[in-house]
Protein backbone atom coordinates (compact mmCIF):
# COMPACT_ATOMS: atom_id res chain seq x y z
CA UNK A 1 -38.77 -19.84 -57.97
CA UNK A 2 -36.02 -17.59 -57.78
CA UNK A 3 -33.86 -17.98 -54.79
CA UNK A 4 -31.18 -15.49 -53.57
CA UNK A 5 -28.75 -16.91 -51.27
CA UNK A 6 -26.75 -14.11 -49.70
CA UNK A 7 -23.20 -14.52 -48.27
CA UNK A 8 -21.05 -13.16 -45.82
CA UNK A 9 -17.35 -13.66 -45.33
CA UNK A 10 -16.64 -15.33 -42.23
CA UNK A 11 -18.27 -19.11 -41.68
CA UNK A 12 -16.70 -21.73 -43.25
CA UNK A 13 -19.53 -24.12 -42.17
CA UNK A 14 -22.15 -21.80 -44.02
CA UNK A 15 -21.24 -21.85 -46.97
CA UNK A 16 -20.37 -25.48 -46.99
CA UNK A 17 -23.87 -26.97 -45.73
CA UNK A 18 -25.27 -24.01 -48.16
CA UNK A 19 -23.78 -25.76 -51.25
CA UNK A 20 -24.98 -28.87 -50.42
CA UNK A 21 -28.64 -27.55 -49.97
CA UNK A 22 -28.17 -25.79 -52.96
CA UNK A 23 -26.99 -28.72 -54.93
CA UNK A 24 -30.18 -30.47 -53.19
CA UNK A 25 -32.55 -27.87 -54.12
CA UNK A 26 -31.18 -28.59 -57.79
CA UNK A 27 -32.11 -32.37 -57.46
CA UNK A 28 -35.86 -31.59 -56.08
CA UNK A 29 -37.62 -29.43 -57.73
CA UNK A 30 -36.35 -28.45 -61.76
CA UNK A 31 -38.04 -24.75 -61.52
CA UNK A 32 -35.55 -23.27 -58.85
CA UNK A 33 -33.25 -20.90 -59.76
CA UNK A 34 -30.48 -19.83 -57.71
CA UNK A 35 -28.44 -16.38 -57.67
CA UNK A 36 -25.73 -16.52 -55.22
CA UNK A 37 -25.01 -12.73 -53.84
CA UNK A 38 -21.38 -12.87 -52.66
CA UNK A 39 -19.28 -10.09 -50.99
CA UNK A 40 -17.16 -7.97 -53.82
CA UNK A 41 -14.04 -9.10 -52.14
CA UNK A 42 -14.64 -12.49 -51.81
CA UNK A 43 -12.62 -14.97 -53.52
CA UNK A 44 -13.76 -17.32 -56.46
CA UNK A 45 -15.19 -20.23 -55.25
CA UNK A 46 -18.19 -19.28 -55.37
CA UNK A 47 -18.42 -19.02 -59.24
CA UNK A 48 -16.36 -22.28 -59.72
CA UNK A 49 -19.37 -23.98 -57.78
CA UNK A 50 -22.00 -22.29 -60.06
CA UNK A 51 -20.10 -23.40 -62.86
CA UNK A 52 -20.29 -26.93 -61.77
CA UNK A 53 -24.64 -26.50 -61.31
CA UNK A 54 -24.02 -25.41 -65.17
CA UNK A 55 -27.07 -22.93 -66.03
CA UNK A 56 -28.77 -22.95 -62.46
CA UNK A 57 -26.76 -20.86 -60.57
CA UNK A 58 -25.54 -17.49 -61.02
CA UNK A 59 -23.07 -15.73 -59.24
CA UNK A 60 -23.93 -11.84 -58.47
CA UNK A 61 -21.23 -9.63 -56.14
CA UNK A 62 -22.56 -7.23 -53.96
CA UNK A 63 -21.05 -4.24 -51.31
CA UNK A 64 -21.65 -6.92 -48.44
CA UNK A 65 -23.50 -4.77 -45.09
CA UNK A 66 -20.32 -3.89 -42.51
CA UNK A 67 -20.91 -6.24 -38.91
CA UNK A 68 -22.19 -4.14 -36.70
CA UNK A 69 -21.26 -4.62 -32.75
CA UNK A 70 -23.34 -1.83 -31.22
CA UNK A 71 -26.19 0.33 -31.66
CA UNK A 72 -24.58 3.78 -32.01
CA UNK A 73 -22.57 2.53 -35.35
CA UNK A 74 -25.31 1.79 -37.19
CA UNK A 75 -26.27 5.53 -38.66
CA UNK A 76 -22.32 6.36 -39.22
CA UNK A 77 -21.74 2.74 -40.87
CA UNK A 78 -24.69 3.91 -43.16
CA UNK A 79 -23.10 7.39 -43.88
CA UNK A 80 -19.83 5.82 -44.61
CA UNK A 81 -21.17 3.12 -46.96
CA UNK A 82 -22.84 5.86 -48.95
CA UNK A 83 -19.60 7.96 -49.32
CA UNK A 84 -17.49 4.88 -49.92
CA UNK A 85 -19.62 3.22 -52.53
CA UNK A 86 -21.75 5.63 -53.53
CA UNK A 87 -25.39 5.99 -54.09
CA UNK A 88 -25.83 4.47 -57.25
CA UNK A 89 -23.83 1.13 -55.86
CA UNK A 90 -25.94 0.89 -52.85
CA UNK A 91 -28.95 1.05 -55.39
CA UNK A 92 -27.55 -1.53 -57.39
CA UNK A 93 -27.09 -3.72 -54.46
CA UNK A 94 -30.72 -2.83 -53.47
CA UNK A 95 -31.68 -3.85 -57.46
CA UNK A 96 -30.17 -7.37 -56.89
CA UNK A 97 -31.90 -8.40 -53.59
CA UNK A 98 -34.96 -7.05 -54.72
CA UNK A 99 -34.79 -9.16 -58.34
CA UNK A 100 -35.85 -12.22 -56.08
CA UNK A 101 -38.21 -14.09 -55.29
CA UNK A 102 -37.40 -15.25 -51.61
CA UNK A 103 -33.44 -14.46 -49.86
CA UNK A 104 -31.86 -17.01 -47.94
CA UNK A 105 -29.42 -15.07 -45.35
CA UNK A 106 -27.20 -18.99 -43.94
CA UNK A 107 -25.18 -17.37 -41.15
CA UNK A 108 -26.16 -13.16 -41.00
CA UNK A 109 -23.68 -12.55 -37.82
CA UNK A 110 -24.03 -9.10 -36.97
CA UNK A 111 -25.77 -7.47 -39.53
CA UNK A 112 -29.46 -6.36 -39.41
CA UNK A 113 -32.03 -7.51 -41.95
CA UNK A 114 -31.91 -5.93 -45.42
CA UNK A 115 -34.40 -2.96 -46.28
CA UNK A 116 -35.41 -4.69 -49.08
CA UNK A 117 -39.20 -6.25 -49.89
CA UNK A 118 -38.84 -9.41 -50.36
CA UNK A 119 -39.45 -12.22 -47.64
CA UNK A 120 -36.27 -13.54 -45.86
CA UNK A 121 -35.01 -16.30 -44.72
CA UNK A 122 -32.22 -17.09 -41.77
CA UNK A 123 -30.74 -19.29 -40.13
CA UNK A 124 -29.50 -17.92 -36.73
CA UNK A 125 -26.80 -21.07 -36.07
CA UNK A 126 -26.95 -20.72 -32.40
CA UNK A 127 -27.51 -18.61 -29.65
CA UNK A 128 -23.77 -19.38 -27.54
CA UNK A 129 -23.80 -15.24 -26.88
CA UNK A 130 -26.57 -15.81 -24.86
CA UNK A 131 -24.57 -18.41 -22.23
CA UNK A 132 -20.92 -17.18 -20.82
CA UNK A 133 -18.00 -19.48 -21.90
CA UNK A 134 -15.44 -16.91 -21.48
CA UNK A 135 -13.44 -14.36 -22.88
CA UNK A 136 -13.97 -13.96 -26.29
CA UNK A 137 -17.42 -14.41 -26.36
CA UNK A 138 -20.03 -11.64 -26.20
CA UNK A 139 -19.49 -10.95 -22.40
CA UNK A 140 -20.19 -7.32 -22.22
CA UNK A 141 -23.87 -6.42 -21.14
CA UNK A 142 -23.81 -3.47 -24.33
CA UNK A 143 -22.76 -6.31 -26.70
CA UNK A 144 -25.48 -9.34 -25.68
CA UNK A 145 -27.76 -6.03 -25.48
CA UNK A 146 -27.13 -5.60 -29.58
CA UNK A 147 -26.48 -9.47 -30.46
CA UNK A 148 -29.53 -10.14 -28.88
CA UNK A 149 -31.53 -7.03 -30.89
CA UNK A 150 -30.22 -8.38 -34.15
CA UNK A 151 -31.78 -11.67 -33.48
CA UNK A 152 -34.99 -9.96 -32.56
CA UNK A 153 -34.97 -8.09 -35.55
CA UNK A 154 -34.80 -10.86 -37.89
CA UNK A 155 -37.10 -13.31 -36.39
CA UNK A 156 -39.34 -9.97 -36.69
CA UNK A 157 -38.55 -9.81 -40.21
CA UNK A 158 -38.26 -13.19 -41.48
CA UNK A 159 -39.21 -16.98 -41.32
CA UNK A 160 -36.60 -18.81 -39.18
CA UNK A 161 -35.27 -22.16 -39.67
CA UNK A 162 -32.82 -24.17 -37.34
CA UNK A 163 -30.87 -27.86 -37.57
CA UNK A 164 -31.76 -28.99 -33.85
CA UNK A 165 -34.98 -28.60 -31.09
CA UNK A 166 -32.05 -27.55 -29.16
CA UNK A 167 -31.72 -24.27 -30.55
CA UNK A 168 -35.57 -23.86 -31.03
CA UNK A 169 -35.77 -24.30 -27.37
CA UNK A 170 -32.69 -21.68 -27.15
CA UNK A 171 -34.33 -19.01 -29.11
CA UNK A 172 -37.70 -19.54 -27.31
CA UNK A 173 -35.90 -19.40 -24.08
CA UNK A 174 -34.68 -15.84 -25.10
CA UNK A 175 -37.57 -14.56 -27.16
CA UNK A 176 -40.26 -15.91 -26.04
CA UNK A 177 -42.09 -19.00 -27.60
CA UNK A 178 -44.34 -16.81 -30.00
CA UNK A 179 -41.65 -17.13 -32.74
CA UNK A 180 -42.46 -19.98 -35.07
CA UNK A 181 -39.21 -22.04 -35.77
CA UNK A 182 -38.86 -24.46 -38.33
CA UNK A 183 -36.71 -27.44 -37.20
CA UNK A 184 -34.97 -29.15 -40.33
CA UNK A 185 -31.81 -31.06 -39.67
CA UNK A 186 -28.81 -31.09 -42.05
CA UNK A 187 -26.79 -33.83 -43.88
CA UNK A 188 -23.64 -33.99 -44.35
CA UNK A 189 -21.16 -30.95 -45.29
CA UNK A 190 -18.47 -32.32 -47.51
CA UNK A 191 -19.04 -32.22 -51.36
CA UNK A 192 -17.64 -35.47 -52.26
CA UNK A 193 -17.74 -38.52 -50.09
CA UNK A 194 -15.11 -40.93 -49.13
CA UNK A 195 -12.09 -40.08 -51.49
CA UNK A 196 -9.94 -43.21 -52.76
CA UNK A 197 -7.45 -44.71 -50.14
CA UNK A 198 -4.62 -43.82 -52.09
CA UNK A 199 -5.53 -39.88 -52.42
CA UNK A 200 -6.77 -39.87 -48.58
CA UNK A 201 -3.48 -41.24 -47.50
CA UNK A 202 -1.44 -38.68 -49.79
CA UNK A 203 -3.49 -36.04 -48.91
CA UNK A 204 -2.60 -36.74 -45.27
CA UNK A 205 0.95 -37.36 -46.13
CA UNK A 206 1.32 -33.92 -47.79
CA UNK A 207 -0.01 -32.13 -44.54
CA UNK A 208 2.74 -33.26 -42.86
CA UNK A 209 0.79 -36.01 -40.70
CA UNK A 210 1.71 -39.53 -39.90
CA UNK A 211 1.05 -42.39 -37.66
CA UNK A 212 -2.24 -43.11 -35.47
CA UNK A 213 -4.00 -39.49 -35.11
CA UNK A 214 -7.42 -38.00 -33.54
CA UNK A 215 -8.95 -35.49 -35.67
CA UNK A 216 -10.86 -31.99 -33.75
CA UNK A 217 -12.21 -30.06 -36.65
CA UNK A 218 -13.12 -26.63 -34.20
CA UNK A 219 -11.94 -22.85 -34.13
CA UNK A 220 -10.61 -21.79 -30.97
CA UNK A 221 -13.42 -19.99 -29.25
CA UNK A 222 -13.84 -20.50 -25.88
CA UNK A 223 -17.30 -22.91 -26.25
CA UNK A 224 -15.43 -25.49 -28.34
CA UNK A 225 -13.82 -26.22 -25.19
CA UNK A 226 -9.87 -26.93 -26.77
CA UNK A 227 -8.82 -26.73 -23.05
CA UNK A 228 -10.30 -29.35 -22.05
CA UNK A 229 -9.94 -31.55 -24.63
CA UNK A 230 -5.88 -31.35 -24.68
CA UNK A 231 -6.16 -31.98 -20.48
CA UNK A 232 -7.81 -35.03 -21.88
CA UNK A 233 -5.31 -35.93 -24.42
CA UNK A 234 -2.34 -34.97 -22.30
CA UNK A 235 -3.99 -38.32 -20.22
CA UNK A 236 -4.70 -40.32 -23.52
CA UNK A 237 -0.95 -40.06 -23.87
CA UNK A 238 -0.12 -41.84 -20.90
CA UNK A 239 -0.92 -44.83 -21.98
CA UNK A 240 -1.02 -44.40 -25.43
CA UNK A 241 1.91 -42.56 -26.27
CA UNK A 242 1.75 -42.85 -30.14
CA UNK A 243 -1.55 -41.17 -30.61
CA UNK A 244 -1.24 -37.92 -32.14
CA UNK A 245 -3.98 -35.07 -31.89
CA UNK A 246 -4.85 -32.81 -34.77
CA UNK A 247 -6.68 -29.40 -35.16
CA UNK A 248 -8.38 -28.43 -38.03
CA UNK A 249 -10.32 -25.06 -38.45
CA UNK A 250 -9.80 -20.71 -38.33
CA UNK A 251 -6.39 -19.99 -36.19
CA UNK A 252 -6.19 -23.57 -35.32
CA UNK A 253 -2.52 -23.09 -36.97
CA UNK A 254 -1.60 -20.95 -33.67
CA UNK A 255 -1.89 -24.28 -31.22
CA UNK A 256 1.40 -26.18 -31.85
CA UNK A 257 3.35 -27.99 -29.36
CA UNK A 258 2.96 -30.99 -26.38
CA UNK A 259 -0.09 -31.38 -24.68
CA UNK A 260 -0.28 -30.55 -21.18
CA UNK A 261 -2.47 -32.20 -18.24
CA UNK A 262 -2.15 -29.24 -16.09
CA UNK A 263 -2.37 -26.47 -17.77
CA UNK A 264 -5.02 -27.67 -21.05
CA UNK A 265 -2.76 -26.37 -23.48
CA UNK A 266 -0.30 -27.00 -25.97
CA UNK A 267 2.85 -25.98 -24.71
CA UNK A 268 5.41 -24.29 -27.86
CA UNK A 269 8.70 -25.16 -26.07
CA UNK A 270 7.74 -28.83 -26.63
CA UNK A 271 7.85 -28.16 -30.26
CA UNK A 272 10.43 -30.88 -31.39
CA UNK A 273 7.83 -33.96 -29.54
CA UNK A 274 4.72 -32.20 -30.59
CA UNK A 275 2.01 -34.17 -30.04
CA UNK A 276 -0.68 -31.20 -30.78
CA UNK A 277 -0.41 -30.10 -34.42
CA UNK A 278 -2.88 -27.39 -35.43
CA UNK A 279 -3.11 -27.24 -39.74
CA UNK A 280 -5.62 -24.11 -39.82
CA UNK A 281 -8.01 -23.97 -42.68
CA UNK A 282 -7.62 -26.64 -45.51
CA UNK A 283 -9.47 -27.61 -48.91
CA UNK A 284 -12.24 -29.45 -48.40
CA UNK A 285 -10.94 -32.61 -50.46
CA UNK A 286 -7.93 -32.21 -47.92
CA UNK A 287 -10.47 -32.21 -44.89
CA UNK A 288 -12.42 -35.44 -46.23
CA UNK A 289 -8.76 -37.22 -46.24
CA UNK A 290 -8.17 -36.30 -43.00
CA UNK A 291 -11.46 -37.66 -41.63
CA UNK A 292 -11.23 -40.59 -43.62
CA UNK A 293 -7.43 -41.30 -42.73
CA UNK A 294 -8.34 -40.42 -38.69
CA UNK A 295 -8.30 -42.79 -35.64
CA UNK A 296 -11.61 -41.06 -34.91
CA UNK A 297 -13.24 -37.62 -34.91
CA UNK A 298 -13.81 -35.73 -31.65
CA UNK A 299 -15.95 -32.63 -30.58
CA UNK A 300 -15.96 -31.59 -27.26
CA UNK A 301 -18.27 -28.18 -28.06
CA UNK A 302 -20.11 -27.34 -24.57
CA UNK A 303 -22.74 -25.50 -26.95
CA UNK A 304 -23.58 -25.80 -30.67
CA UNK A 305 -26.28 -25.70 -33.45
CA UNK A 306 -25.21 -28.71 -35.05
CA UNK A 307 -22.45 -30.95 -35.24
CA UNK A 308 -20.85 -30.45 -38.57
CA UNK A 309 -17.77 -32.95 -38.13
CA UNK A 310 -19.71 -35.93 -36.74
CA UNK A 311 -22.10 -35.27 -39.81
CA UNK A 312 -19.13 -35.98 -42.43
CA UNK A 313 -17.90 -38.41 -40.15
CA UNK A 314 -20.62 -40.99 -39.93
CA UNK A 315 -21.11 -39.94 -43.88
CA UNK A 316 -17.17 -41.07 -44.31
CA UNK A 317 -17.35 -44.06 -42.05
CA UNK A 318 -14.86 -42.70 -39.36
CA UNK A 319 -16.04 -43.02 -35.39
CA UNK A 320 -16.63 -40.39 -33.61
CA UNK A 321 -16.43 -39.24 -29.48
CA UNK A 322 -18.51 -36.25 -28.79
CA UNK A 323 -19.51 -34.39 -25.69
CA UNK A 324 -23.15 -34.97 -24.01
CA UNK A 325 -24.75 -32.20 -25.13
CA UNK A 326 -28.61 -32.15 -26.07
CA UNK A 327 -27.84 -30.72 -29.70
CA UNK A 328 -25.47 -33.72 -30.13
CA UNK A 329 -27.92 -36.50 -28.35
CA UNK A 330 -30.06 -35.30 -31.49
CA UNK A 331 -28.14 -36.46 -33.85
CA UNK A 332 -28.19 -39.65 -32.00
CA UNK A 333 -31.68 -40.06 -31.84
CA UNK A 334 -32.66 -39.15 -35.06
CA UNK A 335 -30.34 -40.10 -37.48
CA UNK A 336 -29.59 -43.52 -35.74
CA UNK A 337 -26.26 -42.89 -35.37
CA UNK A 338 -23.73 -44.37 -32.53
CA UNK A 339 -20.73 -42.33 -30.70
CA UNK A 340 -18.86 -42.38 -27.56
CA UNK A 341 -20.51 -39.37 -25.81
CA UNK A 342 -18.55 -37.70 -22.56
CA UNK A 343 -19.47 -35.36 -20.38
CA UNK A 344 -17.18 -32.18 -21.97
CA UNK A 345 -15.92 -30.53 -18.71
CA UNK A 346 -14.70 -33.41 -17.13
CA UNK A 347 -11.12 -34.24 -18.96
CA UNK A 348 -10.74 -38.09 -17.29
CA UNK A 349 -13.96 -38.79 -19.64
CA UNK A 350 -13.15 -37.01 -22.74
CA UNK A 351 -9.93 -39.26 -22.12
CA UNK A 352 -12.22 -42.32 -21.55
CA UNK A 353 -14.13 -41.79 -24.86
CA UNK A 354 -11.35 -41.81 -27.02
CA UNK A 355 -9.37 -44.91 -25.25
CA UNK A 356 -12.92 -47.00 -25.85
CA UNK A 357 -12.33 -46.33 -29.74
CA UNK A 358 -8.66 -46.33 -29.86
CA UNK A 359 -8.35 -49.61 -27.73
CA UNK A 360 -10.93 -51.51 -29.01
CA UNK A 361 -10.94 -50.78 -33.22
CA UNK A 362 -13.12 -53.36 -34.18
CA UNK A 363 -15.41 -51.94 -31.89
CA UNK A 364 -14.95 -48.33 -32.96
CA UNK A 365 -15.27 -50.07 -37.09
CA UNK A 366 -18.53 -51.83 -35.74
CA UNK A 367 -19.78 -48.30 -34.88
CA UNK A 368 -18.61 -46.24 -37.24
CA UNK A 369 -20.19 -48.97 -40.38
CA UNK A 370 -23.24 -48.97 -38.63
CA UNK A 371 -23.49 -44.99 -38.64
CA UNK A 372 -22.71 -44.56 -42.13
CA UNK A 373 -25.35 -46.94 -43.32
CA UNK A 374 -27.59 -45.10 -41.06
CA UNK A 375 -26.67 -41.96 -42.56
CA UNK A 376 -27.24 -42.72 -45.74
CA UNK A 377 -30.71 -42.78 -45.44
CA UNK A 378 -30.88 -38.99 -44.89
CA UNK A 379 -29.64 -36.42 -48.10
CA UNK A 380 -29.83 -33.46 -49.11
CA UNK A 381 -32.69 -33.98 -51.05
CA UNK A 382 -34.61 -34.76 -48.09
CA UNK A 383 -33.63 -31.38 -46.34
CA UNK A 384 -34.17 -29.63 -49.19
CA UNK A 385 -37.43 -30.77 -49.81
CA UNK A 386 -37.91 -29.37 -46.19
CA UNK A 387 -36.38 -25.88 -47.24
CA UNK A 388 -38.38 -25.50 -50.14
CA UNK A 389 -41.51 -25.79 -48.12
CA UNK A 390 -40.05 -22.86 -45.96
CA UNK A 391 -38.93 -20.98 -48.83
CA UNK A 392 -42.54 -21.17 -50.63
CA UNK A 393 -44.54 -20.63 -47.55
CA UNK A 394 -42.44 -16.72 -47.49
CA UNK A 395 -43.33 -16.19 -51.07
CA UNK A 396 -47.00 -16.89 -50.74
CA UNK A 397 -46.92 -20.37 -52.77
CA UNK A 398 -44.50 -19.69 -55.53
């Protein structure tokens, strides 16, 4: 089988969990192929990864579809492509979908499905337009109107799959429950494992971090809940003044400063005591050192797909606090995982959850070892034994 797996700039956590499916896919069956269709303007990590899957995986670039966030742009995006690129590119493009035997679309955020004939399949990641956190979410009734057509054009187009019943239930909820959904949890994100002590602790060292530190691997829209989570930190730091708190992830870099009870953010004229220190995006071998070097890992998300963190977390061996929500009690319950759960809009709890781990290590070590043996039990071979059965069923059997 020949599988296209097409990209989009934009989600880190795509094309992370997408390598390690395709380096599972690799390991199950010997007869896949893989031709990964990246954006023209992307950069090159894409073909250093193919390189390392030796003859496997090819790298093709493609005139990546422009997002689309409403209805009336869709005929002059169209016009504009065909001017821009032309209409032999577009063809081209067109030429390498088509060359395919199944596509595999990981994160397509506002784009609609490709004219193309052969069977997709998407993941939608979650449904959080559907659910008002605040600004910066899809708020306006024109732009659910079109988020929510895009969804109901490619569940009309192509076979769905999800990481948690959650967001089954979420996409029934919106669609309707005639949409078959396959359910097929993920493993870990990060490409290597626990990294030696001495290259986690320089890593770490190198960023600029030191001492006792919570880790929050988020962006900074409004449903990973960052508010709340520095109200809860500003209260950590009353009686444990040495703990640091650290952001990882897109524009994290912008939150610098001294946590603040009142106010749930990180206030800059505190810059000289910062307590908050956002790092942006980093390397993944960078990220691994962080988790592995952490106090714990926290997510305090009020809506998600999947946990991504807590994944390479209890793969690492570092505990983990993480808000109550049903996604999250998934992970729980079917990995066999532990974690100090709160309750994510209540700060005095998020605050609770991390002084149970942070006052009581051998406790939070107890938890954390028993997670990671759990974990190990589920790889990416399993899930992508799981895809492939997806990913045949659209091509009729290949």
């Amino acid at each position: 089988m020949k599988l296209g797996v097409v990209f989009q700039a934009g989600s880190m956590g795509a094309r992370r969990y997408s390598c390690r499916l395709i380096e599972g896919l690799l390991d199950a069956d010997s007869t896949v192929r893989v031709v990964l269709l990246v954006p023209a303007d992307a950069g090159t990590e894409m073909e250093e990864f193919a390189a390392a899957c030796h003859s496997r995986v090819e790298v093709n670039r493609f005139h990546a579809p422009a997002t689309l966030s409403s209805i009336r742009w869709v005929r002059l995006l169209q016009k504009r492509f065909l001017r821009s690129v032309g209409r032999e590119t577009a063809g081209r493009d067109l030429r390498l979908l088509n060359q395919c035997d199944v596509l595999f679309y990981p994160w397509p955020y506002g784009i609609t499905p490709p004219e193309v004939s052969r069977p997709l399949v998407f993941i939608p990641h979650d449904l959080t337009y559907t659910r008002n956190f605040g600004s910066g979410t899809i708020c306006t009734t024109g732009g659910y109107v079109w988020q929510r057509e895009l969804h109901r054009q490619w569940l009309q187009r192509a076979s769905c799959i999800v990481s948690a019943q959650y967001t089954q239930s979420e996409i029934h909820r919106v669609f309707g429950s005639e949409h078959r959904v396959s359910v097929i949890p993920l493993s870990r994100f990060t490409p290597c494992g626990r990294l030696p002590e001495s290259e986690a602790a320089d890593r770490v060292r190198r960023l600029g971090i030191s001492g006792r530190y919570v880790l929050c691997i988020n962006n900074l829209s409004p449903h990973k809940n960052l508010s709340q989570l520095l109200a809860g930190f500003a209260l950590l730091k009353q009686s444990l003044s040495d703990v640091k708190l650290v952001l990882v992830g897109y524009e994290s870099d912008r939150v610098q400063g001294r946590a603040d009870m009142t106010t749930g953010l990180a206030l800059e004229e505190h810059l000289a005591a910062a307590d908050v220190i956002g790092l942006g995006v980093v390397d993944d071998r960078d990220l691994v050192g962080l988790l592995q070097q952490a106090a714990l890992l926290i997510n305090p998300s009020l809506s998600e797909g999947n946990n991504g963190p807590g994944l390479d977390a209890w793969d690492i061996g570092t505990p983990v606090a993480m808000s109550e929500i049903p996604p999250f009690r998934e992970h729980v319950e079917f990995l066999g995982i532990r974690a100090e759960m709160f309750d994510p809009r209540n700060a005095t709890d998020i605050c609770r959850a991390m002084t149970v781990l942070l006052a009581h290590p051998e406790l939070a070590a107890k938890m954390a070892e028993e997670s990671r043996q759990a974990f190990q039990r589920y790889t990416w071979k399993t899930v992508a034994t799981e895809y492939l059965q997806v990913f045949r069923g659209a091509a009729g059997g290949l």
